[in-house]
C-alpha atoms as a PDB file:
ATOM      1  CA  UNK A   1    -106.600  41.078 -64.104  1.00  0.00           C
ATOM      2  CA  UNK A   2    -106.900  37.594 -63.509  1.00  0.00           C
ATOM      3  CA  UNK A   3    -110.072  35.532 -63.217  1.00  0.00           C
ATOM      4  CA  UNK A   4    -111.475  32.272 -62.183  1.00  0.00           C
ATOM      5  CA  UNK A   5    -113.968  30.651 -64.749  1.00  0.00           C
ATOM      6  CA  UNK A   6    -116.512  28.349 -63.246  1.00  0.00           C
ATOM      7  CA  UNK A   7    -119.674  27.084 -63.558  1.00  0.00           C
ATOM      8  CA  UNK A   8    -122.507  29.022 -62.057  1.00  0.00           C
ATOM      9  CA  UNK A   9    -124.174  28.499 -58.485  1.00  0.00           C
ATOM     10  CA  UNK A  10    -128.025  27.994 -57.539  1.00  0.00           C
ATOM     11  CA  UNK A  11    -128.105  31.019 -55.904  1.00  0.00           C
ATOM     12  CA  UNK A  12    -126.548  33.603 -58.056  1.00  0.00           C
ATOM     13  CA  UNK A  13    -129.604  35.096 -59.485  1.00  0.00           C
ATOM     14  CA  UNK A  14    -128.978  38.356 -59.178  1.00  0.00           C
ATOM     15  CA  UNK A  15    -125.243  38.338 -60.750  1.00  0.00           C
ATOM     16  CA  UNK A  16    -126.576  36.419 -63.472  1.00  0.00           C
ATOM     17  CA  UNK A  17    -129.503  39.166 -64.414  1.00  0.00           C
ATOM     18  CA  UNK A  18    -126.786  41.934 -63.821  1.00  0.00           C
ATOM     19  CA  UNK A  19    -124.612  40.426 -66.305  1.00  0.00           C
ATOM     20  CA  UNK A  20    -127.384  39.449 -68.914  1.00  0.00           C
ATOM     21  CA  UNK A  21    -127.975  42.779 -68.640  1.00  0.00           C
ATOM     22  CA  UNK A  22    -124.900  44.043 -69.325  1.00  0.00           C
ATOM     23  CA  UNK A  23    -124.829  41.945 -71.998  1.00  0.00           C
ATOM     24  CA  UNK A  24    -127.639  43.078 -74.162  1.00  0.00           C
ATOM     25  CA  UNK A  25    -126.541  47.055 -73.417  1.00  0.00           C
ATOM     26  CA  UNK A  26    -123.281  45.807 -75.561  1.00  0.00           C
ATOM     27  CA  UNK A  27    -123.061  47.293 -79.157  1.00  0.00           C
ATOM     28  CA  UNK A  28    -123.893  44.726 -81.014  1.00  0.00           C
ATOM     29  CA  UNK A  29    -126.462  43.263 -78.906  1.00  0.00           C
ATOM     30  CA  UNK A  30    -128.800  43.344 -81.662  1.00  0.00           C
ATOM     31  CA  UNK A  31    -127.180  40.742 -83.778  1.00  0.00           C
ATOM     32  CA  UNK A  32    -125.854  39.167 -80.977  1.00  0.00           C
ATOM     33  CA  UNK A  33    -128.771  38.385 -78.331  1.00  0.00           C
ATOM     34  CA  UNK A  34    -132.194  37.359 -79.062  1.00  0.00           C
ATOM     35  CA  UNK A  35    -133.813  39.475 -76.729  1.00  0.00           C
ATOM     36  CA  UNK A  36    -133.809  43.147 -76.146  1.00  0.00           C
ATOM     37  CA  UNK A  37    -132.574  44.987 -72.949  1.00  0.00           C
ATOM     38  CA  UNK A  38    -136.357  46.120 -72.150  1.00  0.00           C
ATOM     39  CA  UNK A  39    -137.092  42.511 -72.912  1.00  0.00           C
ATOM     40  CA  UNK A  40    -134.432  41.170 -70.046  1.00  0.00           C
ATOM     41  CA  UNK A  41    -135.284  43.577 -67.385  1.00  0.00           C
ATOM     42  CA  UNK A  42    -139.063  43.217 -67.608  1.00  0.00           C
ATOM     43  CA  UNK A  43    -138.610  39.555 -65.871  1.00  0.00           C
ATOM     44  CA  UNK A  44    -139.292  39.107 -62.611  1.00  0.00           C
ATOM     45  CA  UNK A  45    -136.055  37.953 -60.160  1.00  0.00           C
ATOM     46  CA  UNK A  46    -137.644  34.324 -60.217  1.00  0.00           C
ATOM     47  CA  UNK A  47    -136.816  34.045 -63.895  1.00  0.00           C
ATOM     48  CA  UNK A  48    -132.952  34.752 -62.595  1.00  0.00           C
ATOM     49  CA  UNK A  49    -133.207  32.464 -59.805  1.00  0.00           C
ATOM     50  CA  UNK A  50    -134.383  29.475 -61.341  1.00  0.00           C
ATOM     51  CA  UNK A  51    -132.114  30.185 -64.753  1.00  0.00           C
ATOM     52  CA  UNK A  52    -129.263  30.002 -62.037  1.00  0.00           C
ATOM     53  CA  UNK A  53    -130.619  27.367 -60.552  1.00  0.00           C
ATOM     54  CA  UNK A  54    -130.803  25.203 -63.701  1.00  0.00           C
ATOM     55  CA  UNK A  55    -127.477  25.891 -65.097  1.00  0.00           C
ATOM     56  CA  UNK A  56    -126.012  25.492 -62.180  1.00  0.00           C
ATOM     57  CA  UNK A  57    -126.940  21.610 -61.923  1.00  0.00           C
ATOM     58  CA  UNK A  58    -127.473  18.717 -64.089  1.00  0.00           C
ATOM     59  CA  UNK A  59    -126.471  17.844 -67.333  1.00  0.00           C
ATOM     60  CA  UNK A  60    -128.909  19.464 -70.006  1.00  0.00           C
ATOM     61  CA  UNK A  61    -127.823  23.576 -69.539  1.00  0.00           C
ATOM     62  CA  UNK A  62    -124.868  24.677 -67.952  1.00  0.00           C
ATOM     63  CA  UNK A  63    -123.457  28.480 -67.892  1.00  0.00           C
ATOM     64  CA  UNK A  64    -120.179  29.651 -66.844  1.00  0.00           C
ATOM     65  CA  UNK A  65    -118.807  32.561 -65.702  1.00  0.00           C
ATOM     66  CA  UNK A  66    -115.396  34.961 -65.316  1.00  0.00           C
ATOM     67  CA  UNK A  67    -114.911  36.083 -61.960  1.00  0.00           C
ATOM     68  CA  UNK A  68    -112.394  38.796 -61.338  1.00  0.00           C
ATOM     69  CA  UNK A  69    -110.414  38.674 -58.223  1.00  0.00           C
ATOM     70  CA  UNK A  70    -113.102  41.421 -56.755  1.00  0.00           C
ATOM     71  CA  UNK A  71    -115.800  39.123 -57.355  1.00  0.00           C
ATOM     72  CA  UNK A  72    -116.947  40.898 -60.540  1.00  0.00           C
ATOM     73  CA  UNK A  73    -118.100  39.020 -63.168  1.00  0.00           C
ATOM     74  CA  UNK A  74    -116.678  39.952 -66.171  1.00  0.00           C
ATOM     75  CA  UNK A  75    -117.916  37.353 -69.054  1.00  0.00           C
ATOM     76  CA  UNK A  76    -119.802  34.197 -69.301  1.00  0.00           C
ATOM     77  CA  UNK A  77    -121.151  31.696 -71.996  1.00  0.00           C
ATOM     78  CA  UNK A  78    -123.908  29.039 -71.638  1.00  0.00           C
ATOM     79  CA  UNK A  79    -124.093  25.759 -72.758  1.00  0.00           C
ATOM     80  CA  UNK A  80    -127.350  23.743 -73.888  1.00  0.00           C
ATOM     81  CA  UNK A  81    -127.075  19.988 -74.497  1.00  0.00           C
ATOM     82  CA  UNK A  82    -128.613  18.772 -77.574  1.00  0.00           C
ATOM     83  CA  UNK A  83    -129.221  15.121 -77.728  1.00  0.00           C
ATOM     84  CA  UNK A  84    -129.509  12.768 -81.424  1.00  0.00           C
ATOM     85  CA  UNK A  85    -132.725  12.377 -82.614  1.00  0.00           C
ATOM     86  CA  UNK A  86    -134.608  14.810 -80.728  1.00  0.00           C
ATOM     87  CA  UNK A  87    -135.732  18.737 -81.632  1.00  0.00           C
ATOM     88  CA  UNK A  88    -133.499  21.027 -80.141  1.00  0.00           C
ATOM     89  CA  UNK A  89    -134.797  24.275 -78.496  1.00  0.00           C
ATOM     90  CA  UNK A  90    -133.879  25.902 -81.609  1.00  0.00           C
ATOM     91  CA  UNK A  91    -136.473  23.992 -84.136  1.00  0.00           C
ATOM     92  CA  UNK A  92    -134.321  21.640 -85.714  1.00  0.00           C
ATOM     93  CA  UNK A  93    -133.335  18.212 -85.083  1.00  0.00           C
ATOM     94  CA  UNK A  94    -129.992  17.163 -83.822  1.00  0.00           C
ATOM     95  CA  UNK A  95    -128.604  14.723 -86.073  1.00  0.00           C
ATOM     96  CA  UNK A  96    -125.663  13.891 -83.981  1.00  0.00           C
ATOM     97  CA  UNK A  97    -125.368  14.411 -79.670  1.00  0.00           C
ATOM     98  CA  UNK A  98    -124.325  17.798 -79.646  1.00  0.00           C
ATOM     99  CA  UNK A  99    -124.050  20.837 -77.409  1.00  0.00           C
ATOM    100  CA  UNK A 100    -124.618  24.444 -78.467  1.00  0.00           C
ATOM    101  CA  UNK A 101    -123.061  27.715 -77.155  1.00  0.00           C
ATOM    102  CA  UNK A 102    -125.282  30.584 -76.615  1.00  0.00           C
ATOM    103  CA  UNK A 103    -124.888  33.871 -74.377  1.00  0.00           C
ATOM    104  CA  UNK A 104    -120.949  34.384 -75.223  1.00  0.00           C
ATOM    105  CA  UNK A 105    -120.370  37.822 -73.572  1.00  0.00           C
ATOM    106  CA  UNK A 106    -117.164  39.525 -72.320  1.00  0.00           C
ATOM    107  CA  UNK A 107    -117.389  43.315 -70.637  1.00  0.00           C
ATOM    108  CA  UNK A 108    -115.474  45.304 -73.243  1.00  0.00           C
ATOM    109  CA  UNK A 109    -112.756  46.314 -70.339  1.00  0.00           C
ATOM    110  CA  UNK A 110    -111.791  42.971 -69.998  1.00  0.00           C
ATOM    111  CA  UNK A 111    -111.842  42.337 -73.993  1.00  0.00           C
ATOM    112  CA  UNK A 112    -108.029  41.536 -75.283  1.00  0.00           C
ATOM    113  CA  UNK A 113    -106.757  39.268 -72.357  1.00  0.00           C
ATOM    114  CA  UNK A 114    -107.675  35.658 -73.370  1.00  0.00           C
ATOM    115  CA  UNK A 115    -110.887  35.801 -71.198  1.00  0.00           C
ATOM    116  CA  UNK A 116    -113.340  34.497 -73.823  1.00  0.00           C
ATOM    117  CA  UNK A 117    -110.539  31.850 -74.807  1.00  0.00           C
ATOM    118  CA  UNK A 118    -110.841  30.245 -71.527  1.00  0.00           C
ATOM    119  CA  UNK A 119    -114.625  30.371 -71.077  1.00  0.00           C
ATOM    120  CA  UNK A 120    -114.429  28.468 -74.417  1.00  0.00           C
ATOM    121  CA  UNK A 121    -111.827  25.860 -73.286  1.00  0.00           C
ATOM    122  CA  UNK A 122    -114.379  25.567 -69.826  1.00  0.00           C
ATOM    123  CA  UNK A 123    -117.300  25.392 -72.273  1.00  0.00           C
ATOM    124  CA  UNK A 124    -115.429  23.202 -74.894  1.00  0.00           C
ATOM    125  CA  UNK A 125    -114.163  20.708 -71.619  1.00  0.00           C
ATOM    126  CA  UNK A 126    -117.564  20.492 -70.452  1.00  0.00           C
ATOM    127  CA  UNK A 127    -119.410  19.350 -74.064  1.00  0.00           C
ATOM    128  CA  UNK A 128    -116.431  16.657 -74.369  1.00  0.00           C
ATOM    129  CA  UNK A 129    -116.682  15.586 -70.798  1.00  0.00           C
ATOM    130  CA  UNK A 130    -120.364  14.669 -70.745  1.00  0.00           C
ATOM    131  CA  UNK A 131    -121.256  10.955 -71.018  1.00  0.00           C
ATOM    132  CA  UNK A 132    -124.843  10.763 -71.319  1.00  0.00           C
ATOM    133  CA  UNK A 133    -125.435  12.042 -73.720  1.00  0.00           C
ATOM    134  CA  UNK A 134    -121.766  11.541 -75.693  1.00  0.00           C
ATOM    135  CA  UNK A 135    -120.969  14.505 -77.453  1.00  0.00           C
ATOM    136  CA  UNK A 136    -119.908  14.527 -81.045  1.00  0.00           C
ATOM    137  CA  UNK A 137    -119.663  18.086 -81.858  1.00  0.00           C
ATOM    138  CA  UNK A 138    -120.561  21.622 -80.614  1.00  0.00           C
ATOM    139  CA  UNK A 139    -121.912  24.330 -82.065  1.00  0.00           C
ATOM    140  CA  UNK A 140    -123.245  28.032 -82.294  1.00  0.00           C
ATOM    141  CA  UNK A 141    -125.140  30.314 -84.910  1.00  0.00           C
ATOM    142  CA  UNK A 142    -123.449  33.848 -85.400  1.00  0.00           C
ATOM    143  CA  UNK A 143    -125.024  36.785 -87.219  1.00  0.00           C
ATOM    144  CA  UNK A 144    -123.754  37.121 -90.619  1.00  0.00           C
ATOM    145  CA  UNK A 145    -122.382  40.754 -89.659  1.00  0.00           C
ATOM    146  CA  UNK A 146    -120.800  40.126 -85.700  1.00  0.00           C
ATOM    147  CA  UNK A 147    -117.548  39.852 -87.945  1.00  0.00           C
ATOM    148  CA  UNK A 148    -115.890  40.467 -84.531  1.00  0.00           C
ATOM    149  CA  UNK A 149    -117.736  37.119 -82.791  1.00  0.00           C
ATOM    150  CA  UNK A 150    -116.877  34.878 -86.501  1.00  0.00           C
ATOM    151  CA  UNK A 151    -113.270  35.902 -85.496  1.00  0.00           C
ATOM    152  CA  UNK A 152    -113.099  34.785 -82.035  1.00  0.00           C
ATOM    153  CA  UNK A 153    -115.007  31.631 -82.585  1.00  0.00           C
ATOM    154  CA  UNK A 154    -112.336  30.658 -85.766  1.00  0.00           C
ATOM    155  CA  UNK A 155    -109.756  31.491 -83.357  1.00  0.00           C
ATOM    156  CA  UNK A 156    -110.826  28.844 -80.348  1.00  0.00           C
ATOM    157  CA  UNK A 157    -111.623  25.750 -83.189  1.00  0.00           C
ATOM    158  CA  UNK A 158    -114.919  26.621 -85.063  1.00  0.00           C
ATOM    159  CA  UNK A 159    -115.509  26.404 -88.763  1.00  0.00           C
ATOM    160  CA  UNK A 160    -118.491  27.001 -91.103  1.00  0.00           C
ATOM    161  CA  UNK A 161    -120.913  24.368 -91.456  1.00  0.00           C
ATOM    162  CA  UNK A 162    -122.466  25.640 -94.325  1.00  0.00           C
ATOM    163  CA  UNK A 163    -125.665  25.769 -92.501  1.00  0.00           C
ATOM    164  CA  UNK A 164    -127.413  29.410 -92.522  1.00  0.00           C
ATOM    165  CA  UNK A 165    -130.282  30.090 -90.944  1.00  0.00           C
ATOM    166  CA  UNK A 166    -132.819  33.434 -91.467  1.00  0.00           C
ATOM    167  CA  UNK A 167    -133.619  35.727 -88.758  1.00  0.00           C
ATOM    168  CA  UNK A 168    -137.029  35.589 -86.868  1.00  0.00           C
ATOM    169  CA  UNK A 169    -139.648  38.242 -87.824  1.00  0.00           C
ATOM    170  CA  UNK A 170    -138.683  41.715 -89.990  1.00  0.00           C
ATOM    171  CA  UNK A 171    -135.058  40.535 -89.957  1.00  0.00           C
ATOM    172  CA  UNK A 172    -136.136  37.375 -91.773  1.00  0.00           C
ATOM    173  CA  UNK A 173    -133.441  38.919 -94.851  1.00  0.00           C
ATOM    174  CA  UNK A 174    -130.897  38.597 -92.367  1.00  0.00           C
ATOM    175  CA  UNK A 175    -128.613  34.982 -91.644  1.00  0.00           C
ATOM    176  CA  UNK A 176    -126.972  33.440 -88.742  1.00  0.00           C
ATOM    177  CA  UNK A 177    -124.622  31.097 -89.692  1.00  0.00           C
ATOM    178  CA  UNK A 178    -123.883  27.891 -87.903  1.00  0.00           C
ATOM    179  CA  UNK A 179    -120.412  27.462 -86.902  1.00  0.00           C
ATOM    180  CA  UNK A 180    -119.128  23.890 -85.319  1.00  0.00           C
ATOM    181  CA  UNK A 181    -116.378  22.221 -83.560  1.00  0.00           C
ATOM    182  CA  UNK A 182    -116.137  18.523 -83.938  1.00  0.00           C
ATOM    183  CA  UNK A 183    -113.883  15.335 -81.747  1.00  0.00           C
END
């Protein structure tokens, strides 16, 4: 099946919630996602619309998506800009202009057929195209045990930083490691 991997629209709300919440019904959606499916569907549609909204423009977020010739969306992956000097939405500080991937997903029917290659080489064109700020390097934390996301990620450019960090609450004994592609 072929798709077409863009960047999301302003008014695709409701495609983005039905895919987020496909997302976190995935297997490993515990390691993988930070919130719960219960979690996702217990926002209101104005959280959808305005997370469409603000990936769809500007140049701090950005999400894009696989559409299948039936309109279907069949993956995405989400981009957050992460300028020098400042915090980052994640607590730390961002020593170099960065971006960092978050939300990779792929329906497991369309798994196997280079689809999370390209959103990568979307996501990956977008970080390197941005000029304010200039982007150095991206990057993206992966739970020590989604051995099947460390693959993928080796496989379009990332390496181990040596960075780990622990997981939030009771699953503080738990890592994510951060994994980064440089220019």
């Amino acid at each position: 099946m072929e798709h077409l991997v863009r960047r999301v629209r302003a008014d695709e709300g409701p495609q983005v919630k039905e895919l987020r919440l496909a997302a976190v019904q995935d297997p490993v959606a515990d390691i993988a996602f930070l919130h719960s499916y219960q979690q996702e569907a217990a926002r209101p549609d104005s959280f959808w619309q305005e997370r469409a909204a603000g990936a769809a423009a500007g140049n701090d977020v950005a999400q894009f998506v696989a559409v299948a010739q039936d309109g279907r969306w069949d993956g995405t992956v989400s981009v957050l800009v992460e300028p020098a000097g400042r915090e980052t939405r994640f607590g730390d500080m961002a020593e170099v202009s960065q971006t960092h991937v978050v939300g990779v997903f792929v329906r497991a029917e369309a798994r196997g057929a280079g689809l999370a290659e390209a959103l990568f080489r979307t996501a990956l064109e977008w970080s390197w195209e941005l000029r304010e700020p200039v982007v150095r390097r991206v990057r993206l934390f992966v739970h020590e045990r989604n051995t099947r996301a460390q693959g993928l990620y080796t496989k379009v450019g990332f390496e181990r930083t040596g960075l780990t960090v622990p997981m939030d609450g009771a699953r503080a004994d738990e890592l994510e490691i951060e994994m980064a592609v440089g220019r």
